[in-house]
Every structure is written in structure tokens, then in C-alpha cells.
PDB file of N, CA and C in Angstrom:
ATOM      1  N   UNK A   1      -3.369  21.711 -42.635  1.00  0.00           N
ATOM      2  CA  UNK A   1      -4.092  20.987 -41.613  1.00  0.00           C
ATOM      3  C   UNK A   1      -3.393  19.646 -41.349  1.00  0.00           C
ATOM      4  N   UNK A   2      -3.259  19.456 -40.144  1.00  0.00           N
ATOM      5  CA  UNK A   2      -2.881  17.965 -39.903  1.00  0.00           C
ATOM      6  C   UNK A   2      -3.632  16.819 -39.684  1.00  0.00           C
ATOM      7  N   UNK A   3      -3.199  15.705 -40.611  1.00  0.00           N
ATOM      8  CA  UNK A   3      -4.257  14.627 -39.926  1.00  0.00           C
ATOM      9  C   UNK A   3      -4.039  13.827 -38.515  1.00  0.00           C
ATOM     10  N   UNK A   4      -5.289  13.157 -38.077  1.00  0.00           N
ATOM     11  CA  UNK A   4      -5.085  12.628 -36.973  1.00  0.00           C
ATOM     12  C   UNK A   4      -4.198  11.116 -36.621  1.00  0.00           C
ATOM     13  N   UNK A   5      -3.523  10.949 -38.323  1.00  0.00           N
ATOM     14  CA  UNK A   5      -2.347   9.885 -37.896  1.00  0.00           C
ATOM     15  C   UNK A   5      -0.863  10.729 -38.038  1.00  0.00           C
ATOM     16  N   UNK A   6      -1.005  12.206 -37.948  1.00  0.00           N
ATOM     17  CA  UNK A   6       0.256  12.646 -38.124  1.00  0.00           C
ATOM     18  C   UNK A   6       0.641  13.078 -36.660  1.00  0.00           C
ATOM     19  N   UNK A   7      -0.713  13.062 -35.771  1.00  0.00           N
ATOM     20  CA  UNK A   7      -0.076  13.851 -34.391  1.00  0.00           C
ATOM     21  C   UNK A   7       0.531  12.783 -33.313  1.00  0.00           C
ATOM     22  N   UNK A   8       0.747  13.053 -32.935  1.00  0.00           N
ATOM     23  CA  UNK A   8       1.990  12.536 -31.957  1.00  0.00           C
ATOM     24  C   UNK A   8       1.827  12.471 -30.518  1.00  0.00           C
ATOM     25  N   UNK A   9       0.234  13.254 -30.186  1.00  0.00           N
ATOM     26  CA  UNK A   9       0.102  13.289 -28.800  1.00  0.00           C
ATOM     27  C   UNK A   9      -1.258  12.379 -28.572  1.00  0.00           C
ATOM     28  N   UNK A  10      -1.431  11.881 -29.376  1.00  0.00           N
ATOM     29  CA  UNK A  10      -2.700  11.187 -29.665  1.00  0.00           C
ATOM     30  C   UNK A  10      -2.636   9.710 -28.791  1.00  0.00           C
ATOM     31  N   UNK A  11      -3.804   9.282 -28.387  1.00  0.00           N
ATOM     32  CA  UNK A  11      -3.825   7.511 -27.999  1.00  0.00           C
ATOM     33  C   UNK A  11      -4.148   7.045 -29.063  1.00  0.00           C
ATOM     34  N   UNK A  12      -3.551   6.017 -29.950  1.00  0.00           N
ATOM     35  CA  UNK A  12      -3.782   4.885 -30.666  1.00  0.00           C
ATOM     36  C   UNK A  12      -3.871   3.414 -30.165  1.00  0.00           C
ATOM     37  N   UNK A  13      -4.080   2.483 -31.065  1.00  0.00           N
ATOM     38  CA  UNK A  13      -4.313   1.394 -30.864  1.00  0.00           C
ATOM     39  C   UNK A  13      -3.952   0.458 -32.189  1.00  0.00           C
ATOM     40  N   UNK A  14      -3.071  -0.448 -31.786  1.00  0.00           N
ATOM     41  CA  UNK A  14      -2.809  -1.287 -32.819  1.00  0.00           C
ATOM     42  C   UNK A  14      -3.878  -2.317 -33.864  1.00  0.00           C
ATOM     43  N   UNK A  15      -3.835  -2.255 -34.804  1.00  0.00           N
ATOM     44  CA  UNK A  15      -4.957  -2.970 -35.272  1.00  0.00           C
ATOM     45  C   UNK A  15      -3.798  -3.726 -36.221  1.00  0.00           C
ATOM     46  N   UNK A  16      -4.631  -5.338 -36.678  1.00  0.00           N
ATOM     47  CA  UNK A  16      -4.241  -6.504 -37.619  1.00  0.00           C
ATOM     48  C   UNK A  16      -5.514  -6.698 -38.617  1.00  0.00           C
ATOM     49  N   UNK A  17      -5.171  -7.222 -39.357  1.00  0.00           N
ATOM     50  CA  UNK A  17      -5.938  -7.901 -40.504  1.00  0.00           C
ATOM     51  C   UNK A  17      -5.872  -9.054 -40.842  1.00  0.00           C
ATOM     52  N   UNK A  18      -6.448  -9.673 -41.371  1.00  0.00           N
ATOM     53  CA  UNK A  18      -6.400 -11.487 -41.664  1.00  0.00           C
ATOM     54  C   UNK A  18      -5.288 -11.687 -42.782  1.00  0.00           C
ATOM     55  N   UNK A  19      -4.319 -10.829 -42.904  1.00  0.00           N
ATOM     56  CA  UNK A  19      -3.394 -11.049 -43.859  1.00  0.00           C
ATOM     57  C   UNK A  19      -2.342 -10.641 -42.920  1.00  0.00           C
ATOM     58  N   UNK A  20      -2.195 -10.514 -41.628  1.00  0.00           N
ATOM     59  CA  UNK A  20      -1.032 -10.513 -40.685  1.00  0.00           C
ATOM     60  C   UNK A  20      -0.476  -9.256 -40.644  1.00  0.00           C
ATOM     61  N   UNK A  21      -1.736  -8.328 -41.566  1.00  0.00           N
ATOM     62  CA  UNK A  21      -0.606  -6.663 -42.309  1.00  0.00           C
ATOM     63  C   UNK A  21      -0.928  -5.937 -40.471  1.00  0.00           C
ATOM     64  N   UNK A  22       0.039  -4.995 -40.189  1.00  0.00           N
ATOM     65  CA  UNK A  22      -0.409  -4.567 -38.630  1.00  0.00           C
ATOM     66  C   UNK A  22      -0.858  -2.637 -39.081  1.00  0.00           C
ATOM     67  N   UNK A  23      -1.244  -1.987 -38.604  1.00  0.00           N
ATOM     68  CA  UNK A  23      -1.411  -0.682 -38.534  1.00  0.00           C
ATOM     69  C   UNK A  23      -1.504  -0.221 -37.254  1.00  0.00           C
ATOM     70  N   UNK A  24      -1.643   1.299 -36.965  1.00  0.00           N
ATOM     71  CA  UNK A  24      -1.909   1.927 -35.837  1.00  0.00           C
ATOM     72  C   UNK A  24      -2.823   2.391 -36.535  1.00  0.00           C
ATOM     73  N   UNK A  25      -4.046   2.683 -35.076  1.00  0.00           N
ATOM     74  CA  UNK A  25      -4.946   3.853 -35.399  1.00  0.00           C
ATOM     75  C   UNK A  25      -5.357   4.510 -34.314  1.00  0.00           C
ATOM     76  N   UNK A  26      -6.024   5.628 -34.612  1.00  0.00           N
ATOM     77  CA  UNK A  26      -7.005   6.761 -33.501  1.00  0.00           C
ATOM     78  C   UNK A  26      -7.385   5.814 -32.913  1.00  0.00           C
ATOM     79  N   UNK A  27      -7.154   5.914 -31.391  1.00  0.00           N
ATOM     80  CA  UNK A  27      -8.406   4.922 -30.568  1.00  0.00           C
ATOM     81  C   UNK A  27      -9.726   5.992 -30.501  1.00  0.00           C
ATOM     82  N   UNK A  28     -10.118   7.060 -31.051  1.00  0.00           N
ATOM     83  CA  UNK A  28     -11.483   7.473 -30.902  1.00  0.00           C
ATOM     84  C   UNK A  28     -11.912   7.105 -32.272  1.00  0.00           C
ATOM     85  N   UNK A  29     -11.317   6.571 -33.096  1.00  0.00           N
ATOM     86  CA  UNK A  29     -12.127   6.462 -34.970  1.00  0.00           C
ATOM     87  C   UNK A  29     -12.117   4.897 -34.698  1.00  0.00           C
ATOM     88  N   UNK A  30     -13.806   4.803 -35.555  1.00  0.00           N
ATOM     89  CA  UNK A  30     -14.454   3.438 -35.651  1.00  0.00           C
ATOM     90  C   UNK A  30     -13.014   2.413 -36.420  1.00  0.00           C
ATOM     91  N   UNK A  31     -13.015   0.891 -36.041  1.00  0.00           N
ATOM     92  CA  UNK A  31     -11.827   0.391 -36.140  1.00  0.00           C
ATOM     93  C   UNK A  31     -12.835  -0.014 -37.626  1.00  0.00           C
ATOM     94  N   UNK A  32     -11.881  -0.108 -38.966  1.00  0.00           N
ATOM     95  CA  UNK A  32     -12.404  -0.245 -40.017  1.00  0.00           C
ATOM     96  C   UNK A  32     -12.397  -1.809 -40.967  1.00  0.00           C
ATOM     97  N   UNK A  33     -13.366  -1.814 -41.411  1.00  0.00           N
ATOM     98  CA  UNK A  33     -13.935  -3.452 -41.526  1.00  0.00           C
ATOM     99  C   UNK A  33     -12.424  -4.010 -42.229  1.00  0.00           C
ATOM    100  N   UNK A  34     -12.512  -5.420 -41.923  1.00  0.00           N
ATOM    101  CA  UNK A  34     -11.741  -6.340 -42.272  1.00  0.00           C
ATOM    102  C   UNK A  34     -10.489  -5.913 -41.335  1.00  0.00           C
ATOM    103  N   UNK A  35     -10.531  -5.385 -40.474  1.00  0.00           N
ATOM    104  CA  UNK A  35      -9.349  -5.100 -39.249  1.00  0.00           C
ATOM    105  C   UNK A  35      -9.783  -5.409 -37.704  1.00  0.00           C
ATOM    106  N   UNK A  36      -9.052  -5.802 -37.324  1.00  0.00           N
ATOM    107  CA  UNK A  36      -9.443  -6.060 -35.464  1.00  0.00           C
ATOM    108  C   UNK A  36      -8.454  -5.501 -34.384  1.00  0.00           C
ATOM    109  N   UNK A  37      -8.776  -4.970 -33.819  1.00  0.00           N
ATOM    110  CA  UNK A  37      -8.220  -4.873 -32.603  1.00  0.00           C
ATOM    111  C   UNK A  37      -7.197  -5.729 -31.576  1.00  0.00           C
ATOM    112  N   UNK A  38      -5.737  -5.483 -31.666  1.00  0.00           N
ATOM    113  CA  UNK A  38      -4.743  -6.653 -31.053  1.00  0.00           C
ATOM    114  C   UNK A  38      -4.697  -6.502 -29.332  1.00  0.00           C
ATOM    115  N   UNK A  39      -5.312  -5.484 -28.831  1.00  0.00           N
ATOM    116  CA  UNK A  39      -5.406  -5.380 -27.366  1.00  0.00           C
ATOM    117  C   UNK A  39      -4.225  -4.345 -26.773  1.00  0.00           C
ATOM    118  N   UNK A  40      -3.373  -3.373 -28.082  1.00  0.00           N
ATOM    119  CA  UNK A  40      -1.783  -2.723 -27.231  1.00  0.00           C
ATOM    120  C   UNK A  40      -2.757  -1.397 -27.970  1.00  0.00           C
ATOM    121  N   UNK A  41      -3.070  -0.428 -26.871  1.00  0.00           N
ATOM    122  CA  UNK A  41      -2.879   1.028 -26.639  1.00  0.00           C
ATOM    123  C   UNK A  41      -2.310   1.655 -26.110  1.00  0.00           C
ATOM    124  N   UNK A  42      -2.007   2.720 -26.501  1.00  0.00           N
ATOM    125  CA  UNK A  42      -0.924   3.752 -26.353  1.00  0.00           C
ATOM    126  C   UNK A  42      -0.247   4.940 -27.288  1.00  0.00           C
ATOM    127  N   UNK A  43       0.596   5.269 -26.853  1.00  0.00           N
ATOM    128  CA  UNK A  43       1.223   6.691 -27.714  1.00  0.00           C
ATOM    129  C   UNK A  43       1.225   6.263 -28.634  1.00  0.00           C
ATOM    130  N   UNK A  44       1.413   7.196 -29.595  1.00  0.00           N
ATOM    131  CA  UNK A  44       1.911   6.631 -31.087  1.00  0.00           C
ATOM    132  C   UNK A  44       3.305   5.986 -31.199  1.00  0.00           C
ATOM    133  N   UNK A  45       4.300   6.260 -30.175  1.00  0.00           N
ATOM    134  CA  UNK A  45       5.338   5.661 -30.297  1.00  0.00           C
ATOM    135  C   UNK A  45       5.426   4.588 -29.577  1.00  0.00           C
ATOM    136  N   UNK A  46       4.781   4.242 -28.788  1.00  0.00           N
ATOM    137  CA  UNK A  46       4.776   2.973 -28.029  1.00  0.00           C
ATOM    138  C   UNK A  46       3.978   1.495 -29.078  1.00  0.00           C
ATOM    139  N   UNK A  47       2.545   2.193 -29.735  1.00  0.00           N
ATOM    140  CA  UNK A  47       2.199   1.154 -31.127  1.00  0.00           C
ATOM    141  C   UNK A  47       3.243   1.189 -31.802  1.00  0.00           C
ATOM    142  N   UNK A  48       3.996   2.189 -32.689  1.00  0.00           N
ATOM    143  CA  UNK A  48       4.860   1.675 -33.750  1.00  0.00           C
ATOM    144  C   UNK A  48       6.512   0.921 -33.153  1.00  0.00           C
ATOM    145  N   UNK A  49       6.540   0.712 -31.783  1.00  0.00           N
ATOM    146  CA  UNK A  49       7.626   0.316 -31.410  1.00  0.00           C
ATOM    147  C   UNK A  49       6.565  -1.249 -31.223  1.00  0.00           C
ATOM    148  N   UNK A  50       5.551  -1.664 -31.080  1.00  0.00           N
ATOM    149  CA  UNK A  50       4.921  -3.192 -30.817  1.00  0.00           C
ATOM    150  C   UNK A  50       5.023  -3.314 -32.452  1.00  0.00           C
ATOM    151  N   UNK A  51       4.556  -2.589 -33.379  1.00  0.00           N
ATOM    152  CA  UNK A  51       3.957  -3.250 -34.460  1.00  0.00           C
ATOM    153  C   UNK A  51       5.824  -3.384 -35.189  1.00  0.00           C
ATOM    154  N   UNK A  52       6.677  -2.766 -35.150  1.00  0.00           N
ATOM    155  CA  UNK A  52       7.627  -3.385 -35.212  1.00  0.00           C
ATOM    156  C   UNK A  52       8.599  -4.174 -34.888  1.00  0.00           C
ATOM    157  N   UNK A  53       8.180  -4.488 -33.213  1.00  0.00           N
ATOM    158  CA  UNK A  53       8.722  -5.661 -32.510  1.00  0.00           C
ATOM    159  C   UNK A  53       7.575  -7.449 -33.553  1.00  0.00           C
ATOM    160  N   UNK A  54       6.754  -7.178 -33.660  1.00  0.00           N
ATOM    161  CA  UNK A  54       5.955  -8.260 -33.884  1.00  0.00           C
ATOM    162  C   UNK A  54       5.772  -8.411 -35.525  1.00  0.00           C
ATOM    163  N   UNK A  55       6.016  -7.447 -36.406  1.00  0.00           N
ATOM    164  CA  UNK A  55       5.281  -7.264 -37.817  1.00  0.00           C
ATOM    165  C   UNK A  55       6.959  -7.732 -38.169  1.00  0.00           C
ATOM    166  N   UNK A  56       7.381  -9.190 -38.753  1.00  0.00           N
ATOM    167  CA  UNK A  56       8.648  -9.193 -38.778  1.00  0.00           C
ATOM    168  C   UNK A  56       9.210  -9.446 -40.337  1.00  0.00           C
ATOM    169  N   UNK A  57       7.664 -10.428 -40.881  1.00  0.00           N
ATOM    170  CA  UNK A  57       7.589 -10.450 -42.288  1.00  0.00           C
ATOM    171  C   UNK A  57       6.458  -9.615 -42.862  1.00  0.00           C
ATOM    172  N   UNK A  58       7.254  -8.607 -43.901  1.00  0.00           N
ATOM    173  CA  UNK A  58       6.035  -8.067 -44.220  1.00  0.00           C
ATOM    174  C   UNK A  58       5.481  -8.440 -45.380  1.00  0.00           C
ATOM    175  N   UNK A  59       5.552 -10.035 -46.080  1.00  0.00           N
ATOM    176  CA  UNK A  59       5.028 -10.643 -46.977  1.00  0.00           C
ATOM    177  C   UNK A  59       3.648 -11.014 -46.103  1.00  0.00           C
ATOM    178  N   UNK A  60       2.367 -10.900 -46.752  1.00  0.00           N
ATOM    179  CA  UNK A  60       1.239 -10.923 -46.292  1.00  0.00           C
ATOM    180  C   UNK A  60       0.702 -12.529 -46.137  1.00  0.00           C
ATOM    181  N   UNK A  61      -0.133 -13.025 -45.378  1.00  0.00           N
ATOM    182  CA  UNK A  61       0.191 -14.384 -44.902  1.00  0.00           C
ATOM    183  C   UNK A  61      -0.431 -15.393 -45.759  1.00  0.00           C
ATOM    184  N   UNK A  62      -1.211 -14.750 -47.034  1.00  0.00           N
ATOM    185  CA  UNK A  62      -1.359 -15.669 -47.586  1.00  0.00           C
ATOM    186  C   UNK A  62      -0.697 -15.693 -48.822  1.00  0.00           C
ATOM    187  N   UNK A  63       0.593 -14.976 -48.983  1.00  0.00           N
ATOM    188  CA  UNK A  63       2.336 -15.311 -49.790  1.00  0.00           C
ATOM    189  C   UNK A  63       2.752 -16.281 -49.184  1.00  0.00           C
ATOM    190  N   UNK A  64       2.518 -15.886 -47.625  1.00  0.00           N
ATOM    191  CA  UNK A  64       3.702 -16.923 -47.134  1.00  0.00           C
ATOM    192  C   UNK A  64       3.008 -18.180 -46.713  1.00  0.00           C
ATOM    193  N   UNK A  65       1.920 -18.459 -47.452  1.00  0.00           N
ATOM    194  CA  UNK A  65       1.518 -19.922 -47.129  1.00  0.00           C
ATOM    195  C   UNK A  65       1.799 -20.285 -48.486  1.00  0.00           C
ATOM    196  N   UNK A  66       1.772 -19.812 -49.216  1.00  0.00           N
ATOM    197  CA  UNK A  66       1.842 -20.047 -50.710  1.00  0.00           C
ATOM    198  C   UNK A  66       2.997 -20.248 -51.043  1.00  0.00           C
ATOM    199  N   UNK A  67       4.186 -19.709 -50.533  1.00  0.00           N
ATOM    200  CA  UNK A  67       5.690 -19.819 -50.681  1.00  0.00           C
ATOM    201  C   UNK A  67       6.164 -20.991 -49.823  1.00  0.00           C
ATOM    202  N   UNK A  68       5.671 -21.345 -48.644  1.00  0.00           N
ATOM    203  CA  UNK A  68       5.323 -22.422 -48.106  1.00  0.00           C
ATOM    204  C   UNK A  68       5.400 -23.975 -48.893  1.00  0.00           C
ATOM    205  N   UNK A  69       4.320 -23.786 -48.919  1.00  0.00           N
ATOM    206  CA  UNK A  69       3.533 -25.152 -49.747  1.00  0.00           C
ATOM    207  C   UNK A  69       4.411 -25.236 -51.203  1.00  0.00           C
ATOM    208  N   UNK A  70       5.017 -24.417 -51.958  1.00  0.00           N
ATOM    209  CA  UNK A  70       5.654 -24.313 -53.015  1.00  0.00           C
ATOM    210  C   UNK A  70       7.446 -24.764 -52.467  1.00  0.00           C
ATOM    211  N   UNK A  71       7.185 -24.261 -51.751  1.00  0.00           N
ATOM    212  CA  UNK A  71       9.552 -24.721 -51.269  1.00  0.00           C
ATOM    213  C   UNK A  71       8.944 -25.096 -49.391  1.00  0.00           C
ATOM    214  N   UNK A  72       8.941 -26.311 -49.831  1.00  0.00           N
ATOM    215  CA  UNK A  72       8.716 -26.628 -48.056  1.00  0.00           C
ATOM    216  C   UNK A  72      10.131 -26.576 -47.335  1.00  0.00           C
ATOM    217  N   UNK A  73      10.346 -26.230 -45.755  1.00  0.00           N
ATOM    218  CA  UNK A  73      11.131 -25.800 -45.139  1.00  0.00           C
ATOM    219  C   UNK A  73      12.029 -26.465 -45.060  1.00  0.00           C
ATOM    220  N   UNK A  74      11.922 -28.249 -45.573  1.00  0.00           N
ATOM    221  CA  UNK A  74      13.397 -29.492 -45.578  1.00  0.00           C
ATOM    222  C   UNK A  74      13.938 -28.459 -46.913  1.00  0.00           C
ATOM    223  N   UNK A  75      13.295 -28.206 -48.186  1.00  0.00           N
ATOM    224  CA  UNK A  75      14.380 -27.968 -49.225  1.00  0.00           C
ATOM    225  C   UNK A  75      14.851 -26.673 -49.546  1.00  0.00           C
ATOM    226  N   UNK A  76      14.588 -25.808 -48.240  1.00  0.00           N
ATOM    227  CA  UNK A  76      15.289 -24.323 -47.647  1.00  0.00           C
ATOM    228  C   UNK A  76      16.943 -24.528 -47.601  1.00  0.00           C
TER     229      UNK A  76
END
């Protein structure tokens, strides 16, 4: 049986999380808590071509505030 993130003819919709992480999902399945909706639907290949134009660090955003505040960007 296939699941409905393996098909390929499907409409999805990009979803984010408060940690900057990006996913695709079914635009007919409830969007699931602690995730929101970024506003790009479409094929499945049209989301995973946004979520990899935009998803550029995939350290989650509260590493990279933490790596931040620990080596500020003058002593890079």
C-alpha cells in the first residue's frame, strides 16, 4: 500500500514549525499541532523545490540562536 506522502500526483502544502524545520503535507489532512501553514501549494514537486529553495540551514532555530549568542558574528 502506498502512503499519501509517497504519491506524486497529490496537492500538498508546505508547512513550518517554530523551530524553522519546513515539511510538505496532504493539503486534504488536518495541518498537525505545533505546525502552520506557509501559504505555497502545489505538486509535490513544486513544495519540495520551495522548501529547498528557503530551508537553507537545517540547524533548528533555537541551535542557531544559541550558537549565536555563544560565537557572535565579529569573532566568525
Amino acid at each position: 500500500m502506498t502512503s499519501c506522502f509517497d504519491r506524486e500526483d497529490g496537492t500538498f502544502r508546505v508547512l513550518v514549525n517554530h523551530e524553522e524545520q519546513y515539511s510538505i503535507w496532504p493539503e486534504w489532512k488536518a495541518i498537525p499541532g505545533g505546525w502552520r501553514d506557509t501559504g505555497v501549494l502545489g505538486d509535490k514537486k513544486t513544495c519540495l523545490e520551495h522548501v529547498e529553495k528557503v530551508w537553507t540551514d537545517m540547524r533548528p532555530l533555537s541551535l542557531r540562536r544559541f550558537m549565536d549568542e555563544q560565537c557572535p558574528a565579529e569573532a566568525r
